[in-house]
Each structure stands twice: as C-alpha cells, then as structure tokens.
Protein backbone atom coordinates (compact mmCIF):
# COMPACT_ATOMS: atom_id res chain seq x y z
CA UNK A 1 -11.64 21.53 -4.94
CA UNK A 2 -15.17 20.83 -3.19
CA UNK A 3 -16.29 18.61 -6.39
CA UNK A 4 -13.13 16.22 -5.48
CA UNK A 5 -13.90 15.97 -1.95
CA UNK A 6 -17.47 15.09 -2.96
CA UNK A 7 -15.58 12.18 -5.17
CA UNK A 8 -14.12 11.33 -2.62
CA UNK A 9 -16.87 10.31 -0.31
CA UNK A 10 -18.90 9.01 -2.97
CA UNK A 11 -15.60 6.58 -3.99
CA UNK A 12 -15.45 5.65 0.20
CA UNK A 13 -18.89 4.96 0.25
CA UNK A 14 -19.38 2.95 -2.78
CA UNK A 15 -16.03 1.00 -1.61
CA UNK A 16 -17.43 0.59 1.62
CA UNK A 17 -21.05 -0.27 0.42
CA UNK A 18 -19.32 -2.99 -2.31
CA UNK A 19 -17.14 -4.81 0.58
CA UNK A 20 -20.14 -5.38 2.50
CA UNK A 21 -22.43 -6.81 -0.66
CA UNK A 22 -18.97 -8.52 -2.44
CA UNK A 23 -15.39 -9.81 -0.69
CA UNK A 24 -13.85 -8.89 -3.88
CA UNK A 25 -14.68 -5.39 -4.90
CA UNK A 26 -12.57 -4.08 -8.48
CA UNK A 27 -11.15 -1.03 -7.97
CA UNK A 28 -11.73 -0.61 -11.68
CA UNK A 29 -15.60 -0.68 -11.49
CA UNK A 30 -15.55 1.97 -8.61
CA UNK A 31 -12.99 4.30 -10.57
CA UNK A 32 -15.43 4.04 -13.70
CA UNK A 33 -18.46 4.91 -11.61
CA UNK A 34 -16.58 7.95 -10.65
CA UNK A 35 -15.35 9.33 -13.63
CA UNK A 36 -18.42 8.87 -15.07
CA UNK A 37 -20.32 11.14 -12.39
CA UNK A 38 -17.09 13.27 -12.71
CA UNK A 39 -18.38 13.76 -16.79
CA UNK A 40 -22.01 14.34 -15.66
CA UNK A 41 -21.19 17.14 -13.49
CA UNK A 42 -18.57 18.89 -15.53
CA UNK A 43 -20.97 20.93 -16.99
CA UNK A 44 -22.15 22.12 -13.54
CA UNK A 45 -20.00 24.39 -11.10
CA UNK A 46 -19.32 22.90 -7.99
C-alpha cells in the first residue's frame, strides 16, 4: 500500500498548498488531481 500513502501526502500537500493560495479549496478538484496521477501510475509498480 506504499502508492496510497504516496496519495496521501500528495492529497495533504496539495490541500495544504490550495488553503494558503485560496480560502475555499473544492475537495472535488483535489480528488480529481489524484485519481488522475492514480491512472498515470497504474501502469507502474509502486
């Protein structure tokens, strides 16, 4: 499960990263950034 930890950090970061730049950060927009890097690195092993 060391892919979803990675996720994980990326999501916190990205959350963290959006509060400072925007109040209003949607969830939605982080959750799509996510699974999207989730599809890039399907092919790969983790």
């Amino acid at each position: 499960m060391n892919w979803f930890i990675k996720l994980l950090k990326i999501k916190i970061k990205l959350l963290s990263n959006g509060l400072q730049n925007r109040p209003f950060v949607h969830i939605d927009d982080i959750n799509n950034l996510v699974v999207k890097s989730l599809e890039e690195n399907e092919d790969k092993n983790f």
